[in-house]
C-alpha atoms as a PDB file:
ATOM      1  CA  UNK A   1      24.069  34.938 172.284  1.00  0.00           C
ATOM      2  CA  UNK A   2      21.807  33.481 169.885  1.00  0.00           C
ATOM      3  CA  UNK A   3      19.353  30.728 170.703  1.00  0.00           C
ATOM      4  CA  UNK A   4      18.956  28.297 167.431  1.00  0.00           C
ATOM      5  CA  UNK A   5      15.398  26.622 167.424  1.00  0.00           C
ATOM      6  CA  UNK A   6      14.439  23.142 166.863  1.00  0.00           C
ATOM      7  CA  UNK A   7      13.866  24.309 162.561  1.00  0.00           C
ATOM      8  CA  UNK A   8      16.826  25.921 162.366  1.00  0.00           C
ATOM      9  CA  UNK A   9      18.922  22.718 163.512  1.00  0.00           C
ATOM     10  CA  UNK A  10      17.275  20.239 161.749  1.00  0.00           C
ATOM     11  CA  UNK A  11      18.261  22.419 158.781  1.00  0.00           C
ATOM     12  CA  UNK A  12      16.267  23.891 155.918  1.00  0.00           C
ATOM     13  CA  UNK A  13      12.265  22.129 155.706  1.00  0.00           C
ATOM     14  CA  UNK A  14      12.085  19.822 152.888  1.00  0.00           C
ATOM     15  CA  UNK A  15       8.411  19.799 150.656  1.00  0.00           C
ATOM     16  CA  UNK A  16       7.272  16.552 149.305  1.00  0.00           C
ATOM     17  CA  UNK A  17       4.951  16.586 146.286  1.00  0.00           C
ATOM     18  CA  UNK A  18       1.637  14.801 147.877  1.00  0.00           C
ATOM     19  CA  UNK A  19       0.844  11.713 146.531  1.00  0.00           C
ATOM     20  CA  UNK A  20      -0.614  10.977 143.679  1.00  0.00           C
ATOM     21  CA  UNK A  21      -4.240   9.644 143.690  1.00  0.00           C
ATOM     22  CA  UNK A  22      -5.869   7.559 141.390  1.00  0.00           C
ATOM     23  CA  UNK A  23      -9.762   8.901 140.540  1.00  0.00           C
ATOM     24  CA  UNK A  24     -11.766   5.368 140.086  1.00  0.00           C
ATOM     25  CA  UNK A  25     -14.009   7.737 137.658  1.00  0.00           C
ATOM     26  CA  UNK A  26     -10.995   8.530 135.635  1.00  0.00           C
ATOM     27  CA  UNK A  27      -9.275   4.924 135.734  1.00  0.00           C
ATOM     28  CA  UNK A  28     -12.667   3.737 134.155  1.00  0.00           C
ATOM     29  CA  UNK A  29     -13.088   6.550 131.762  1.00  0.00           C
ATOM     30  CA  UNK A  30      -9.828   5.807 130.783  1.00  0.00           C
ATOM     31  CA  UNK A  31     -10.133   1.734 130.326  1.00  0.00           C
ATOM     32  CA  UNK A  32     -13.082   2.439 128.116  1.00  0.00           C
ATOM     33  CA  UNK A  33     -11.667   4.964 125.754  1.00  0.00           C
ATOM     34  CA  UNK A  34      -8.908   2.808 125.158  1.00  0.00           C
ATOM     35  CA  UNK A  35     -10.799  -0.829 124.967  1.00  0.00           C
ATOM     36  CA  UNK A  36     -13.596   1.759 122.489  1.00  0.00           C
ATOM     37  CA  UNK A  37     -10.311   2.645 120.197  1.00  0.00           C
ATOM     38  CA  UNK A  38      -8.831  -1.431 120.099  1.00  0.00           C
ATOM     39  CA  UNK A  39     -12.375  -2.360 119.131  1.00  0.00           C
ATOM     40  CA  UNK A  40     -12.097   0.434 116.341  1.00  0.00           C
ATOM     41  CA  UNK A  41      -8.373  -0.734 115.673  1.00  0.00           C
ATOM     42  CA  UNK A  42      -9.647  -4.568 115.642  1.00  0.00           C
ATOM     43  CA  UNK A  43     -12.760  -3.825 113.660  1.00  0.00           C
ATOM     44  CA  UNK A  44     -11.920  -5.710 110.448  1.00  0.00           C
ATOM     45  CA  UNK A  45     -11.280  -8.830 112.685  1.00  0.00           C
ATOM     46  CA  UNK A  46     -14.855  -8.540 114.525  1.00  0.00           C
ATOM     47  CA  UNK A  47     -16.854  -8.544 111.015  1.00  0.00           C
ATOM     48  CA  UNK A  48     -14.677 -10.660 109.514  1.00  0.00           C
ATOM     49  CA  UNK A  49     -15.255 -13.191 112.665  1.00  0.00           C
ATOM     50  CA  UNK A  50     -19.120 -12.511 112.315  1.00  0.00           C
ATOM     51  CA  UNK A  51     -19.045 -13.103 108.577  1.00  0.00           C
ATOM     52  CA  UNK A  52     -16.971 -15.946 109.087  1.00  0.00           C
ATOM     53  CA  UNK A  53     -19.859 -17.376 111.333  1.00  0.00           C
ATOM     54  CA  UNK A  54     -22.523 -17.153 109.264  1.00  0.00           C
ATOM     55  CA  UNK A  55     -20.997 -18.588 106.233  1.00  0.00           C
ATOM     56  CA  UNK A  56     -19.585 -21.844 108.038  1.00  0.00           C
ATOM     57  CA  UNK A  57     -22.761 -22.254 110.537  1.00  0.00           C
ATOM     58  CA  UNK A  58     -24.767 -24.448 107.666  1.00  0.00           C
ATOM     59  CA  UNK A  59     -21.967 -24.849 105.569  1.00  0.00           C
ATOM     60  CA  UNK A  60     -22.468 -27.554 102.858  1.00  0.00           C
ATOM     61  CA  UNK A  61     -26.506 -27.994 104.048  1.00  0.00           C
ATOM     62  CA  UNK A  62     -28.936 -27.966 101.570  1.00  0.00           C
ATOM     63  CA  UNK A  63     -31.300 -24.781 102.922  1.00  0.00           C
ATOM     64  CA  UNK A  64     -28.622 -23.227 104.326  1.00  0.00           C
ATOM     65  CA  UNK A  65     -29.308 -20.371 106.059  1.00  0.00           C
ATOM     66  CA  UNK A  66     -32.921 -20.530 105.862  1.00  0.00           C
ATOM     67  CA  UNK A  67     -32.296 -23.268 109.079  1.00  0.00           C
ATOM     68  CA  UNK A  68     -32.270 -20.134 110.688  1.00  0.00           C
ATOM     69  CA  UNK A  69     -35.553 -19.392 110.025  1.00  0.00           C
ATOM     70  CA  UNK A  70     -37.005 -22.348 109.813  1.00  0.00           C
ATOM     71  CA  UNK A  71     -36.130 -23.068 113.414  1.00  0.00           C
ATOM     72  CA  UNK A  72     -38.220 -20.160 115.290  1.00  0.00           C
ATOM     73  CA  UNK A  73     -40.804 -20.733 112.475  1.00  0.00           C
ATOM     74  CA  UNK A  74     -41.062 -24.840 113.482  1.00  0.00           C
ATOM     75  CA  UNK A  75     -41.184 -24.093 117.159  1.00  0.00           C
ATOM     76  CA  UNK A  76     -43.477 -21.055 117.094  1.00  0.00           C
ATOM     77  CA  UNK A  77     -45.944 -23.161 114.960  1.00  0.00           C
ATOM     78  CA  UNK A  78     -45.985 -26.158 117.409  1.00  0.00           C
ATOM     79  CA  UNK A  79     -46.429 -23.381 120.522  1.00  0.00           C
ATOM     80  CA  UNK A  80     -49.437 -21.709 118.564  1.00  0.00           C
ATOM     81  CA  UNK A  81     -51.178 -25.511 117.762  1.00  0.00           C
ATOM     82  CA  UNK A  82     -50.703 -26.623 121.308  1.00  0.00           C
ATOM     83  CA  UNK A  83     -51.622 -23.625 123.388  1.00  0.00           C
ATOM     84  CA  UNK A  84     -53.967 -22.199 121.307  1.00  0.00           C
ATOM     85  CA  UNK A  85     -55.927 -25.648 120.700  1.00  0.00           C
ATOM     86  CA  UNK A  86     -55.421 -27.930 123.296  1.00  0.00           C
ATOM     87  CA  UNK A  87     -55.570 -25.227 125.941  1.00  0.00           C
ATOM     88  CA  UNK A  88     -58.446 -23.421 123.994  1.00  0.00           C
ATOM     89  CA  UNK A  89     -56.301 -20.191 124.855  1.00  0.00           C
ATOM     90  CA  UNK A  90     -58.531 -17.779 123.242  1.00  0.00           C
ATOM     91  CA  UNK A  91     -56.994 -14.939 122.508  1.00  0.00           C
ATOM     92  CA  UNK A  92     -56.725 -12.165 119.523  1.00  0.00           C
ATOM     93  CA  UNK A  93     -53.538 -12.545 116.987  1.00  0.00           C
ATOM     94  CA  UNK A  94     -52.272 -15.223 119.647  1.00  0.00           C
ATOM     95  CA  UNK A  95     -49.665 -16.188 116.990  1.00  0.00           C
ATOM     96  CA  UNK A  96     -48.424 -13.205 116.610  1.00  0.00           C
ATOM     97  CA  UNK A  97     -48.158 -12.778 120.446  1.00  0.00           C
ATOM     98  CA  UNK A  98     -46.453 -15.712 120.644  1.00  0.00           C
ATOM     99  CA  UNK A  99     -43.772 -14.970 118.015  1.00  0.00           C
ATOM    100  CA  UNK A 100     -43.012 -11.138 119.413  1.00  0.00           C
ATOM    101  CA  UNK A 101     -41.883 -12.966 122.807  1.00  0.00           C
ATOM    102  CA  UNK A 102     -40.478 -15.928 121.387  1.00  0.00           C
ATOM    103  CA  UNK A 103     -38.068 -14.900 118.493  1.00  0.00           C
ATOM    104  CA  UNK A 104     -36.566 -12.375 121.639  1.00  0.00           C
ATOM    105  CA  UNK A 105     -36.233 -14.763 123.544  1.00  0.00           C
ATOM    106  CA  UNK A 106     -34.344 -17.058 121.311  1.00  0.00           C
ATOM    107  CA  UNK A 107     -32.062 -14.452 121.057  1.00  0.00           C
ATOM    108  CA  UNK A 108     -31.068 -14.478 124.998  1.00  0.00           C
ATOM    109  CA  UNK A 109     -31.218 -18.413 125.043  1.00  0.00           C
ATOM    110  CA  UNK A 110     -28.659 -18.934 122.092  1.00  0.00           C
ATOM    111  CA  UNK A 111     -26.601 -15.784 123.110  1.00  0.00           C
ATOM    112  CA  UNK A 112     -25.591 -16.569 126.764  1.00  0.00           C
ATOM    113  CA  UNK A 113     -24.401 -20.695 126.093  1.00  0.00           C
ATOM    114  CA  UNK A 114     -22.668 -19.141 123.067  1.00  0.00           C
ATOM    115  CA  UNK A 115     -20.835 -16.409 125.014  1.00  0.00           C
ATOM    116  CA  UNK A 116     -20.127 -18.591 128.180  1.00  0.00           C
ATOM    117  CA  UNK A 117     -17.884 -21.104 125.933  1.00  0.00           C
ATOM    118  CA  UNK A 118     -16.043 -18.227 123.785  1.00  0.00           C
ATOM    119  CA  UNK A 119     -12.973 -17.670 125.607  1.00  0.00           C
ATOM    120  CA  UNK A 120     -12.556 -21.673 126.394  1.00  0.00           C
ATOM    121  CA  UNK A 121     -13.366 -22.254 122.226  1.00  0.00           C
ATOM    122  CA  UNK A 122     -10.636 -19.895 121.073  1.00  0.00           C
ATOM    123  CA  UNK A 123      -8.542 -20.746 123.857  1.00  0.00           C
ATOM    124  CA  UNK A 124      -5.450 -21.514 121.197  1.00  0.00           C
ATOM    125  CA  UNK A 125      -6.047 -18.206 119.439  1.00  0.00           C
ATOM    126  CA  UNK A 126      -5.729 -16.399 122.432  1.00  0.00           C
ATOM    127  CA  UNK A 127      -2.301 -17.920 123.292  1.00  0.00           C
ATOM    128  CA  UNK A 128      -1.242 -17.885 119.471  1.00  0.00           C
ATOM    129  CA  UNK A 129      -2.009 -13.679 119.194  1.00  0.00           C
ATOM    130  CA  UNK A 130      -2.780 -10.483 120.591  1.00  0.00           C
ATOM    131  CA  UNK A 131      -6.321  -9.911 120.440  1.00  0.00           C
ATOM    132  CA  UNK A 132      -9.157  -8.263 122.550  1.00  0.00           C
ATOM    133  CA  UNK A 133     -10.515 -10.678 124.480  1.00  0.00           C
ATOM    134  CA  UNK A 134     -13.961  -8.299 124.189  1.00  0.00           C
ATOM    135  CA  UNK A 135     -14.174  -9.634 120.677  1.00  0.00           C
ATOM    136  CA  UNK A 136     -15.049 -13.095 121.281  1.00  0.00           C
ATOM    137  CA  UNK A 137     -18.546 -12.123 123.612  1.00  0.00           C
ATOM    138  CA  UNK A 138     -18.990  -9.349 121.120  1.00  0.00           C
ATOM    139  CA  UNK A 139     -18.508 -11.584 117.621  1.00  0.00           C
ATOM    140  CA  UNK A 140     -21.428 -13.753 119.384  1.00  0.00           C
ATOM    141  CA  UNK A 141     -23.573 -10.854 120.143  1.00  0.00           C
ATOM    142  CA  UNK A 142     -23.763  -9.704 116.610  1.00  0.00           C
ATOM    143  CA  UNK A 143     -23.648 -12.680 114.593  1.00  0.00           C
ATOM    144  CA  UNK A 144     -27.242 -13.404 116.452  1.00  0.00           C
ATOM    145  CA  UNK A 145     -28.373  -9.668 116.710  1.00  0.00           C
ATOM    146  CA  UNK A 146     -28.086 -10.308 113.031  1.00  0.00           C
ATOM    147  CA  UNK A 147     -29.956 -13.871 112.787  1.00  0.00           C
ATOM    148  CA  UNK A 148     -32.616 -11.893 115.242  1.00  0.00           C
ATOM    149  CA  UNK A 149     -33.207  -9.089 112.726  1.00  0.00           C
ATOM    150  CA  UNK A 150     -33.681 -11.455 109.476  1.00  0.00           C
ATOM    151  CA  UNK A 151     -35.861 -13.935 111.985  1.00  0.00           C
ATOM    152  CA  UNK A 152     -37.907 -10.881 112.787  1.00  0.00           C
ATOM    153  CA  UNK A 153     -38.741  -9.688 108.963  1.00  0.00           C
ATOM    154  CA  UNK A 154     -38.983 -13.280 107.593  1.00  0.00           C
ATOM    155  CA  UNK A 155     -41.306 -14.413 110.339  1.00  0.00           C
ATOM    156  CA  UNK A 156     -43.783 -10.918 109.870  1.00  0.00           C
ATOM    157  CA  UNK A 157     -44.008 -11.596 106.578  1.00  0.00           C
ATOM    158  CA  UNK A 158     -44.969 -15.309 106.946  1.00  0.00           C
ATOM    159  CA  UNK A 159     -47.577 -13.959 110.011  1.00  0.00           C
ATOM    160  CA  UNK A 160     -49.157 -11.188 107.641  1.00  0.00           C
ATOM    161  CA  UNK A 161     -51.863 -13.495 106.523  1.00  0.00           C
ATOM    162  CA  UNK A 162     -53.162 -13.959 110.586  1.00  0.00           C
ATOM    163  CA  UNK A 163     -53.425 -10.423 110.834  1.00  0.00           C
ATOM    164  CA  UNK A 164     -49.706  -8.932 111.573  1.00  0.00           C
ATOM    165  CA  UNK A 165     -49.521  -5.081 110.088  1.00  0.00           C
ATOM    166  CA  UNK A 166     -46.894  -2.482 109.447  1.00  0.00           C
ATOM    167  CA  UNK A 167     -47.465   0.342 112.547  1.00  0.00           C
ATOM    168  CA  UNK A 168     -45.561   3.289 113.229  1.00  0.00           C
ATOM    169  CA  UNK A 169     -44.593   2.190 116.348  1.00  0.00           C
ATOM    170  CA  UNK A 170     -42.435  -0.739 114.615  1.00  0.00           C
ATOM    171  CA  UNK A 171     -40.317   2.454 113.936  1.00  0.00           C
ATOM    172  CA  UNK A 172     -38.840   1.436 117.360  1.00  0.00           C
ATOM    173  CA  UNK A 173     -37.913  -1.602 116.997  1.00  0.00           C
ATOM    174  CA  UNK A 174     -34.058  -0.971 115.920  1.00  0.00           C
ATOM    175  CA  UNK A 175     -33.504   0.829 119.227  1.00  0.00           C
ATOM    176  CA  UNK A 176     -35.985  -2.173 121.463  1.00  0.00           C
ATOM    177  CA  UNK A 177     -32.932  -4.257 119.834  1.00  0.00           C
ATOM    178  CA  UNK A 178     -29.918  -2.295 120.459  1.00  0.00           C
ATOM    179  CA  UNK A 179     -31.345  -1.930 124.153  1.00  0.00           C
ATOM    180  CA  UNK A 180     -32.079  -6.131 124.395  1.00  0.00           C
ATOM    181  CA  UNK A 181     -28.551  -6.328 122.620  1.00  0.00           C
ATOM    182  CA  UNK A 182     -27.258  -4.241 125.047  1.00  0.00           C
ATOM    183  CA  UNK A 183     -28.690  -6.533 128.104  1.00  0.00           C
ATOM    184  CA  UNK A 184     -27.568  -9.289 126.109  1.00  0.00           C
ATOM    185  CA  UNK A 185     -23.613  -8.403 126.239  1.00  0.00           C
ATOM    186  CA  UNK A 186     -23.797  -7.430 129.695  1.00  0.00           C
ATOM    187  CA  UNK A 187     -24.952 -11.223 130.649  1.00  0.00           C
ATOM    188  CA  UNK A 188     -22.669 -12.562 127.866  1.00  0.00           C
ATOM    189  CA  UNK A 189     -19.300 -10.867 128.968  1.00  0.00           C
ATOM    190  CA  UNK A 190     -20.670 -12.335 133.104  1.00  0.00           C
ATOM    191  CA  UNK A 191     -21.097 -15.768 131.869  1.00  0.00           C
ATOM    192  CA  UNK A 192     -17.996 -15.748 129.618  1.00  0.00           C
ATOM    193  CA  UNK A 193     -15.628 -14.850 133.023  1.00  0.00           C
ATOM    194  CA  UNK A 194     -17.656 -17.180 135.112  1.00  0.00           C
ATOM    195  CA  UNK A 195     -17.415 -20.219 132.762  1.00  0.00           C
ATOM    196  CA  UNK A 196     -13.803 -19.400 132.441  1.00  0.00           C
ATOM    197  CA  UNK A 197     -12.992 -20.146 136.251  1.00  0.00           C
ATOM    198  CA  UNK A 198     -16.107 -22.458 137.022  1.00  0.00           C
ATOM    199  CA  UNK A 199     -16.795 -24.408 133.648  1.00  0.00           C
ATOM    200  CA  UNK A 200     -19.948 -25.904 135.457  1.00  0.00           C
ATOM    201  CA  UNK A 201     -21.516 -22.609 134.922  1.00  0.00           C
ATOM    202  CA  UNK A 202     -22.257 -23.940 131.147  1.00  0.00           C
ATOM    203  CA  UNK A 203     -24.033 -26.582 132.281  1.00  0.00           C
ATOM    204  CA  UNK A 204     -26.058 -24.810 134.875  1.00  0.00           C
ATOM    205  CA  UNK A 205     -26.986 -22.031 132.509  1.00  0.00           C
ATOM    206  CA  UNK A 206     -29.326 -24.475 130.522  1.00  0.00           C
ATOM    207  CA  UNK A 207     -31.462 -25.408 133.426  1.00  0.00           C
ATOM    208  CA  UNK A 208     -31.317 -21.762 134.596  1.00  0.00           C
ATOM    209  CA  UNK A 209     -32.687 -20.303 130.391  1.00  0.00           C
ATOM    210  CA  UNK A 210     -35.461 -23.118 130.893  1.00  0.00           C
ATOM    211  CA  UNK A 211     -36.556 -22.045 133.915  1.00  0.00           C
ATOM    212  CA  UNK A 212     -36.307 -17.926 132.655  1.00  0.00           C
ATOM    213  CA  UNK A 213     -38.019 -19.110 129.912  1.00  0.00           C
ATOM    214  CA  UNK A 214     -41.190 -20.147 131.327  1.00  0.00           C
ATOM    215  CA  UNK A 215     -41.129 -17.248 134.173  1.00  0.00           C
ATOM    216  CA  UNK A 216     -41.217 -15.010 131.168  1.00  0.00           C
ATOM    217  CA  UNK A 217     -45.042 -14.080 129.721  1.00  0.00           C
ATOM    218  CA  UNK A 218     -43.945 -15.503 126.052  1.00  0.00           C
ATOM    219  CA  UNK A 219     -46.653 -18.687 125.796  1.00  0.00           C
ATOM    220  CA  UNK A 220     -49.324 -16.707 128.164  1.00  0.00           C
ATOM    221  CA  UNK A 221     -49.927 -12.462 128.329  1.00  0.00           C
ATOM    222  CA  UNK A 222     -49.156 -11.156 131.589  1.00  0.00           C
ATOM    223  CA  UNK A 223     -53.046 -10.018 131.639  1.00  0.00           C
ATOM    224  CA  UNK A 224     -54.225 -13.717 132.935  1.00  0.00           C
ATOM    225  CA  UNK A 225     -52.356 -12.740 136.497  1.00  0.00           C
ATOM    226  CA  UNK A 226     -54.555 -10.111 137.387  1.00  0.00           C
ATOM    227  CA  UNK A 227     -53.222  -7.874 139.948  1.00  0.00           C
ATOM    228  CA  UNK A 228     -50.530 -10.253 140.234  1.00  0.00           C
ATOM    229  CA  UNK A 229     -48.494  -9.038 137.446  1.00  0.00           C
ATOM    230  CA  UNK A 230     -46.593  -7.128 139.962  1.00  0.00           C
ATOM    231  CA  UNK A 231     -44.267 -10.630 140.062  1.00  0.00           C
ATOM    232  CA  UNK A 232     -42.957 -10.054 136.882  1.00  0.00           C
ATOM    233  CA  UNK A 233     -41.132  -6.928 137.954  1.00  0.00           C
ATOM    234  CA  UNK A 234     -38.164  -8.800 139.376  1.00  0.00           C
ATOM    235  CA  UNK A 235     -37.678 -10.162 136.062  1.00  0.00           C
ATOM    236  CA  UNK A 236     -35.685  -8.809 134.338  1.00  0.00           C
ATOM    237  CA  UNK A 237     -36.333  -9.781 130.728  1.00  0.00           C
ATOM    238  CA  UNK A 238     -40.176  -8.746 131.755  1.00  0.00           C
ATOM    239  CA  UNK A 239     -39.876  -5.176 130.011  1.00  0.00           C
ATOM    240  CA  UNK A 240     -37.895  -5.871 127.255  1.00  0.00           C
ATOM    241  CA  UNK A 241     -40.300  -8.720 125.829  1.00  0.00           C
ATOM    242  CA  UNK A 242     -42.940  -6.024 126.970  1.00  0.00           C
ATOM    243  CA  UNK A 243     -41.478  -4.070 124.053  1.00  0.00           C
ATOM    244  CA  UNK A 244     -41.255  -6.461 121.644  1.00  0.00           C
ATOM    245  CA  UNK A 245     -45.453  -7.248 122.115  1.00  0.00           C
ATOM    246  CA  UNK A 246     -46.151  -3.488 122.206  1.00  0.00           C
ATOM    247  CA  UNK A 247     -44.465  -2.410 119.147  1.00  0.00           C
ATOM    248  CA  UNK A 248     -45.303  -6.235 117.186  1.00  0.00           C
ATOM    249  CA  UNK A 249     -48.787  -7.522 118.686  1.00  0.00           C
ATOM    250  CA  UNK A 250     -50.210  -4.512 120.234  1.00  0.00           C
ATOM    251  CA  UNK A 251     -49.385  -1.798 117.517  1.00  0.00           C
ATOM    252  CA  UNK A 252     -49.016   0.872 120.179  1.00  0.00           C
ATOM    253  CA  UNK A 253     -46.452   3.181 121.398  1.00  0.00           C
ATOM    254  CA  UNK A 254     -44.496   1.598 124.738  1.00  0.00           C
ATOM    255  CA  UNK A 255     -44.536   3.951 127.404  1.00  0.00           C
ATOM    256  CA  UNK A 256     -41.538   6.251 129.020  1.00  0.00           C
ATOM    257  CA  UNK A 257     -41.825   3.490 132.010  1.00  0.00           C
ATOM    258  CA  UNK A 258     -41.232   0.157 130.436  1.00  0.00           C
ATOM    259  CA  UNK A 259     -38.820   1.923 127.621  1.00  0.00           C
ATOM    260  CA  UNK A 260     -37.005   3.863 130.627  1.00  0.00           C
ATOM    261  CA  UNK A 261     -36.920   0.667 132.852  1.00  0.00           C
ATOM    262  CA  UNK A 262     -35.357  -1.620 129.965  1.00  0.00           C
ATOM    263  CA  UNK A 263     -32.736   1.367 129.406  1.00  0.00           C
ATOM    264  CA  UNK A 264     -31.468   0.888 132.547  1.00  0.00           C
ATOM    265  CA  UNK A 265     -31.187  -2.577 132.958  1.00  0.00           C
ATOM    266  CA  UNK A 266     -29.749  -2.936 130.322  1.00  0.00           C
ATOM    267  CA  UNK A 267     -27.364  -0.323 130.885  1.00  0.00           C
ATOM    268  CA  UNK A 268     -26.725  -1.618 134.373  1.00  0.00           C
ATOM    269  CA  UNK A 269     -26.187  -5.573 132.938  1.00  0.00           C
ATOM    270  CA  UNK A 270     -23.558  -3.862 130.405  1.00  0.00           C
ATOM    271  CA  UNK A 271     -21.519  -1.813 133.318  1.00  0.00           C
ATOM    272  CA  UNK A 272     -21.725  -4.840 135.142  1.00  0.00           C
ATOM    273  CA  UNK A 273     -20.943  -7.366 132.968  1.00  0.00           C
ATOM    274  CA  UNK A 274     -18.044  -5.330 131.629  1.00  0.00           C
ATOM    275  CA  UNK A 275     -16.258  -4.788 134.774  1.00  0.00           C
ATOM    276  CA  UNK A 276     -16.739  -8.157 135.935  1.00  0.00           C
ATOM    277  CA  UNK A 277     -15.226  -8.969 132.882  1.00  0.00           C
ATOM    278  CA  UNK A 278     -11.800  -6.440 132.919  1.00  0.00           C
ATOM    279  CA  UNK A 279     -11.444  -7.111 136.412  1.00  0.00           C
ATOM    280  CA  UNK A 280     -10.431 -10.519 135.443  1.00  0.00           C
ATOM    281  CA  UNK A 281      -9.505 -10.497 131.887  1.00  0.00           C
ATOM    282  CA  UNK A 282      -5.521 -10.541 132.689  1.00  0.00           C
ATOM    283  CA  UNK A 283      -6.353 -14.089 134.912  1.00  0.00           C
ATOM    284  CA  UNK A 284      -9.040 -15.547 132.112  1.00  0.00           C
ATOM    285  CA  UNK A 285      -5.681 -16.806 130.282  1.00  0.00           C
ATOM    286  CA  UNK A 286      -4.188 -18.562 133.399  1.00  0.00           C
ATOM    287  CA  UNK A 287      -7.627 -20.536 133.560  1.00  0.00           C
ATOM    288  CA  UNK A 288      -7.755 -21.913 129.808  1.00  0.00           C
END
């Protein structure tokens, strides 16, 4: 007499595949490649955006686009009377200190109000057609990354008089821009999602760039705190302006600290600001 076992009732054992799971590392990997090849695909609609821009910014003024030069060049030259005059702030090529920080810094200041209203502004757009919604923080990235470069050249020419020379260490300056334009994003595609769901971030953001602004060593050198230039290390603008007065006012090589230190901030403000950004992007056009 055969004895049948608990397996043999229940029949034969059935093997379910295991589940599958989802690598976050992957996921990500994979939501880059494919926002990398729409920004390829949508290419032609970025420059033309950017080109677009610059033609219809002073469209019909007289100058033209030499407002955008004239603008860093007026303020500059009112920052350089005051401080260096009225404050007797004597120090060497003080004009040219002054502009390595300040035409940076313009940069930042005009970027982040820009990029915070860019989904809102093309709100219709966005409902009209299928585009990217990347290419809106990105189209105001470059069109000043490119008002930044010709502010740069126009303004070292005008300074070469005072004393500003050519040095091999200028040689860095496109990659001290790509890193700045790299922080620059990062904050822009933050501000853009945040302004998007709280539109009093716009607002705020102007009293917040003031305040930046005058934490940052652009009017004074770092040097006149002493041993209390260790406060500037929680800002994080600090190194990249570092590199700008190295490479412009200093004529000297930055070193693997400050260059290393702005590489990852700014490569930290990018990752963050983009997945802030994709987190949200499918609810941005519920909030316009």
């Amino acid at each position: 007499m055969s004895v049948l076992t608990s397996n043999d009732a229940a029949g034969p054992c059935e093997v379910f595949p295991a589940p599958v799971r989802s690598s976050f590392f992957r996921d990500a990997r994979e939501t880059i490649v494919h926002d990398v090849r729409e920004l390829v695909q949508f290419w032609p609609v970025v420059s033309n955006m950017v080109s677009q821009e610059l033609r219809v910014k002073y469209h019909r003024s007289v100058l033209g686009f030499l407002w955008t030069l004239l603008n860093p060049i007026l303020m500059m030259t009112t920052m350089a009377v005051v401080f260096s005059q009225i404050f007797r702030m004597e120090i060497k090529g003080y004009a040219i200190l002054l502009f390595s920080g300040l035409v940076p810094f313009t940069f930042i200041s005009t970027t982040l109000p820009e990029c915070s209203l860019c989904i809102v502004a093309n709100e219709s757009l966005i409902r009209r057609i299928y585009l990217p919604k990347l290419i809106f923080p990105l189209v105001r990235v470059l069109h000043n990354v490119i008002i930044l470069t010709f502010s740069l050249v126009a303004l070292f020419l005008l300074l070469y008089p005072l004393g500003a020379r050519f040095s091999l260490p200028m040689l860095l300056l496109p990659i001290v821009m790509a890193l700045w334009a790299a922080f620059g994003l990062g904050l822009g595609l933050l501000v853009a999602t945040m302004n998007t769901f709280f539109r009093d971030c716009s607002h705020l953001m102007t009293v917040f760039l003031q305040i930046w602004y005058f934490m940052t060593p652009i009017l004074y050198p770092a040097s006149m705190f002493g041993e209390r230039q260790w406060v500037f290390r929680f800002n994080p603008a600090y190194p990249f302006i570092r590199l700008f007065q190295m490479t412009i006012h200093e004529g000297a090589w930055p070193d693997l600290m400050t260059l290393g230190t702005s590489a990852a901030i700014a490569a930290a403000a990018l990752g963050l600001g983009y997945a802030v950004f994709k987190a949200h992007e499918d609810k941005l056009v519920f909030r316009l």
